[in-house]
Protein backbone atom coordinates (compact mmCIF):
# COMPACT_ATOMS: atom_id res chain seq x y z
CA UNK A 1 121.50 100.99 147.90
CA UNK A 2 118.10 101.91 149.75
CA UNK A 3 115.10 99.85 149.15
CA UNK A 4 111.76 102.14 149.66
CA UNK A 5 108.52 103.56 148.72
CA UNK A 6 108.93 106.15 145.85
CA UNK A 7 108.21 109.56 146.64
CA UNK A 8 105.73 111.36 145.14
CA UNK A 9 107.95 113.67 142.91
CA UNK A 10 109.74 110.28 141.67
CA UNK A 11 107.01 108.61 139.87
CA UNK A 12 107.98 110.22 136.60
CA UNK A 13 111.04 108.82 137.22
CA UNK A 14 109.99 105.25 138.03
CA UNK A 15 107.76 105.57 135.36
CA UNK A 16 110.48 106.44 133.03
CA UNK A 17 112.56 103.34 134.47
CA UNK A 18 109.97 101.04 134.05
CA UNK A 19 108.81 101.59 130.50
CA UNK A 20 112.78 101.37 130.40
CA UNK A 21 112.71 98.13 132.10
CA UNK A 22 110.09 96.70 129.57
CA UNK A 23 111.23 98.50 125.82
CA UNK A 24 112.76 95.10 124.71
CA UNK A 25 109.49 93.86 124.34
CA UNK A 26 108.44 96.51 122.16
CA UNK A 27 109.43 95.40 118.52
CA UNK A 28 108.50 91.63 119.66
CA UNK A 29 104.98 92.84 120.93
CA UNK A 30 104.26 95.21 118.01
CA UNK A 31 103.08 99.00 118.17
CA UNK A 32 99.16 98.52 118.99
CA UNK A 33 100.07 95.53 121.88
CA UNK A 34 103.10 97.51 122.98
CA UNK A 35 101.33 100.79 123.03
CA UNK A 36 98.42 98.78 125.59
CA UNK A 37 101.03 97.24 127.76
CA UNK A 38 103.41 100.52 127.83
CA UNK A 39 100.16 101.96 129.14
CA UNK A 40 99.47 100.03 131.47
CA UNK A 41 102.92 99.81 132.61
CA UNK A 42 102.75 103.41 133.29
CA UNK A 43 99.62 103.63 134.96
CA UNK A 44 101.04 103.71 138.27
CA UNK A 45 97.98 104.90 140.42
CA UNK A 46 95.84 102.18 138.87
CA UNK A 47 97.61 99.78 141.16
CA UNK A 48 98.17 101.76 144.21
CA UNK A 49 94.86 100.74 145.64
CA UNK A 50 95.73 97.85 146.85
CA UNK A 51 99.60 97.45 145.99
CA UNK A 52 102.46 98.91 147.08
CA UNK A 53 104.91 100.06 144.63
CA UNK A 54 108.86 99.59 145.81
CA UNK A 55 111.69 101.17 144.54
CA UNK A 56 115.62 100.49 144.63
CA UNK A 57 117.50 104.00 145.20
CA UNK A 58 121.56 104.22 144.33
CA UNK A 59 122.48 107.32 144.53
CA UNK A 60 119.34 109.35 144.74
CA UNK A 61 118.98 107.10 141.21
CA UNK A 62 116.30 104.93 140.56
CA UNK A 63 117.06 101.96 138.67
CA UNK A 64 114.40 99.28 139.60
CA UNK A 65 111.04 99.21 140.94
CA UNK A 66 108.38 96.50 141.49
CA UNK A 67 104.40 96.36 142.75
CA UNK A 68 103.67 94.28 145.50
CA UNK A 69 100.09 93.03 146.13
CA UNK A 70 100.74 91.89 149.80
CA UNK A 71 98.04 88.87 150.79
CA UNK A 72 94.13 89.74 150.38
CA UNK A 73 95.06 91.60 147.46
CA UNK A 74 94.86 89.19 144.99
CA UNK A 75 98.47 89.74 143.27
CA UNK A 76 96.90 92.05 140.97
CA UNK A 77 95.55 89.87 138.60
CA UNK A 78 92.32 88.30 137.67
CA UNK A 79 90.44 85.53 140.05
CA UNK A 80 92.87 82.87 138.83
CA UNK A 81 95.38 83.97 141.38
CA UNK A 82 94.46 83.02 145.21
CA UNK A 83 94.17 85.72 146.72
CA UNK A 84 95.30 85.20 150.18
CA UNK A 85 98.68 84.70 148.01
CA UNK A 86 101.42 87.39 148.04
CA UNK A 87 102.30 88.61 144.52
CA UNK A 88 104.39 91.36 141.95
CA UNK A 89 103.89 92.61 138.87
CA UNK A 90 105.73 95.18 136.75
CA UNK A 91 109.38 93.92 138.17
CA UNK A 92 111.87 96.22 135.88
CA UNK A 93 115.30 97.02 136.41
CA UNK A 94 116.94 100.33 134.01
CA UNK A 95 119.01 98.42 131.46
CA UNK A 96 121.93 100.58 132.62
CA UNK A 97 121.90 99.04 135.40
C-alpha cells in the first residue's frame, strides 16, 4: 500500500472513489441534498487551495482518499473551526475495499 498525493490523471478516479465512498448516503439524503453534496464531493479543485488531497494506492488502485487542511487553513470549514487546528474532510474508502 502507498500513501500519496494523487496524480493529476487520477482525479477521475478519486473522484469516482469518493462519490463511491459517500453513495450510502444517497437514498437517506434525498436526490436534491444528495445531488448538492455529490457535488461538492466531487469538486476536487475547490479545496486544493489550501488542502492537500491524499490518496491510498494498492496496486496502482485507488481505494481511499482524504483532504487535509494542515494548520492555518482552517480545516475547511466555516469560522467555527480554529484555524490554527489541523483538519479532513471528504474521508472515503471504495466499498470494495
Amino acid at each position: 500500500m502507498e500513501i500519496r498525493a494523487p496524480r493529476p490523471v487520477e482525479l477521475d478516479d478519486v473522484r469516482a472513489v469518493m462519490l463511491a465512498g459517500y453513495s450510502e448516503y444517497a437514498a437517506w439524503a434525498g436526490d436534491d441534498i444528495w445531488e448538492e453534496w455529490s457535488a461538492e464531493i466531487a469538486d476536487l479543485e475547490s479545496r486544493t487551495h489550501e488542502s492537500r488531497l491524499i490518496v491510498a494506492v494498492d496496486d496502482e488502485q485507488i481505494f481511499g482518499a482524504v483532504t487535509y487542511y494542515p494548520p492555518g487553513a482552517g480545516g475547511g470549514y466555516d469560522d467555527s473551526w480554529p484555524r490554527e487546528w489541523a483538519g479532513f474532510r471528504m474521508l472515503a474508502v471504495s466499498p470494495a475495499a
